[in-house]
Protein backbone atom coordinates (compact mmCIF):
# COMPACT_ATOMS: atom_id res chain seq x y z
CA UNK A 1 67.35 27.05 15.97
CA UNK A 2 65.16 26.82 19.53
CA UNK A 3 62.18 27.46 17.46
CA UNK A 4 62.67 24.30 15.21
CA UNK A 5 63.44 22.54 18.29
CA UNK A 6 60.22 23.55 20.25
CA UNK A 7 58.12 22.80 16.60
CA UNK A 8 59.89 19.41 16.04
CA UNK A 9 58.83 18.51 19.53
CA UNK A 10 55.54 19.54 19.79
CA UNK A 11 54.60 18.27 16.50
CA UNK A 12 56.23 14.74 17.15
CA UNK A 13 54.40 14.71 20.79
CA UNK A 14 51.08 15.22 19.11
CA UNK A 15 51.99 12.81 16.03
CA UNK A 16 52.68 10.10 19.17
CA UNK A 17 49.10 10.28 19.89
CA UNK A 18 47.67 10.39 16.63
CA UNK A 19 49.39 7.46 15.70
CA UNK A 20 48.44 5.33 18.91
CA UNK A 21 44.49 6.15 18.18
CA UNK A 22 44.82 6.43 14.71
CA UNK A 23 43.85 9.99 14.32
CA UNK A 24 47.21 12.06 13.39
CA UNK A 25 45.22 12.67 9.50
CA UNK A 26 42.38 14.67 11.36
CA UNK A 27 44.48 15.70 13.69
CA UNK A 28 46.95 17.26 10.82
CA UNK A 29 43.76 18.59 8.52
CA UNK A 30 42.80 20.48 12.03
CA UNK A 31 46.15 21.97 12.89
CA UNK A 32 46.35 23.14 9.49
CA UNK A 33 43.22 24.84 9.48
CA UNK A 34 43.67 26.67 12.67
CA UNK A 35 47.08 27.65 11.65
CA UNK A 36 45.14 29.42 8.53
CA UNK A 37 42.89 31.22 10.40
CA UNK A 38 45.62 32.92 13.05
CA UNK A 39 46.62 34.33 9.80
CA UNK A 40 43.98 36.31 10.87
CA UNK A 41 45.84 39.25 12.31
CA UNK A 42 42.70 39.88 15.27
CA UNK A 43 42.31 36.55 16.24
CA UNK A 44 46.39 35.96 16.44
CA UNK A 45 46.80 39.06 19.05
CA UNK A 46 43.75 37.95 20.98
CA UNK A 47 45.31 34.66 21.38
CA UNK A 48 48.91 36.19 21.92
CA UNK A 49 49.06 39.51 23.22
CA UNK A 50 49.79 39.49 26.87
CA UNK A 51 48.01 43.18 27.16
CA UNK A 52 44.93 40.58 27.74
CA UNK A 53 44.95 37.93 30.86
CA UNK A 54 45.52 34.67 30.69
CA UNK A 55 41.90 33.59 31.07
CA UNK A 56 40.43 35.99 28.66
CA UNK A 57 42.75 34.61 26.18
CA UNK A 58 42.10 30.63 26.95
CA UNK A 59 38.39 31.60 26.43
CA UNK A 60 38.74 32.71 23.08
CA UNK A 61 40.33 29.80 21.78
CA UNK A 62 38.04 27.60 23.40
CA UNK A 63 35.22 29.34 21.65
CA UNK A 64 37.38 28.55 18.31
CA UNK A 65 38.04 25.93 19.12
CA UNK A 66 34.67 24.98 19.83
CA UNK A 67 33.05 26.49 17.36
CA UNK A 68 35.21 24.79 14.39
CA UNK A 69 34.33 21.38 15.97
CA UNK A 70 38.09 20.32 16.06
CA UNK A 71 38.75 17.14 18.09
CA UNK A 72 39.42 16.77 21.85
CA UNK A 73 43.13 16.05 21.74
CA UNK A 74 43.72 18.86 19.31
CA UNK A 75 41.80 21.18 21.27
CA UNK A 76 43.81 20.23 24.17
CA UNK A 77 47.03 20.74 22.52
CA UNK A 78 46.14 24.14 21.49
CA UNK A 79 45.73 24.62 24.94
CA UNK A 80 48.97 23.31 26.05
CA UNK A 81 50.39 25.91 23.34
CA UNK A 82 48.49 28.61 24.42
CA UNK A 83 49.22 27.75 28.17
CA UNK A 84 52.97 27.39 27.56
CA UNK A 85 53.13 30.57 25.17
CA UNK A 86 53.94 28.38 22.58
CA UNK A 87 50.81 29.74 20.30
CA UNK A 88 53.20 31.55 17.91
CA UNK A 89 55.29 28.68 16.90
CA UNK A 90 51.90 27.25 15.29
CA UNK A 91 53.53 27.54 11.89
CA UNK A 92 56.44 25.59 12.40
CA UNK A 93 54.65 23.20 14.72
CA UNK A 94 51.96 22.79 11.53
CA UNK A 95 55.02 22.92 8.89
CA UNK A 96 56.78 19.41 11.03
CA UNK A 97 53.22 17.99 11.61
CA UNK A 98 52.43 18.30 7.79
CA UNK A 99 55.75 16.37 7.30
CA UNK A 100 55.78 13.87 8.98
CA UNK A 101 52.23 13.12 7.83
CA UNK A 102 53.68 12.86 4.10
CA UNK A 103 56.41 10.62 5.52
CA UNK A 104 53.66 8.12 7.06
CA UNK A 105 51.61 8.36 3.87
CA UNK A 106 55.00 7.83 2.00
CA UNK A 107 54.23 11.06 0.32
CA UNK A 108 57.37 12.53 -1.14
């Protein structure tokens, strides 16, 4: 139940912005695609796993993050997650997202 809560909010906070600069398409397409790649067992406990600081962690997702040329805002909201140790409710958060998407395309 909490984590639907904490993916329903994140993913409506993020669909606020990508609906005031028109964006929230990319901005899906992007969340999607990183949420595919922490299937990638490595690259999810480098970004999770608390065995590793804080900092070393933020750097690797900024070199993802970088490196996949994803958009400022969604950059910085993988940040937020990552900062609030919210990085492993990326599946829900991408699952809502992906929703309400289809519900603004009229997509049933």
């Amino acid at each position: 139940m909490i984590s639907k809560t904490i993916s329903r909010r994140y993913a409506q906070a993020l669909m606020a912005i990508g609906r005031e600069d028109g964006n929230y398409s990319r901005y899906g397409d992007e969340l999607a695609e990183f949420t595919k790649l922490m299937e990638n067992s490595e690259l999810s406990n480098a970004l999770s796993n608390h065995i590793y600081s804080a900092d070393s962690r933020r750097k690797v997702l900024e070199a993802v993050t970088a490196k996949m040329g994803f958009s400022r805002i969604v950059r910085n909201f993988l940040d937020l997650l990552q900062d609030k140790g919210r990085i492993g409710h990326l599946r829900g958060i991408n699952e809502y997202y992906q929703r309400l998407v289809d519900e603004l395309k009229n997509i049933q």
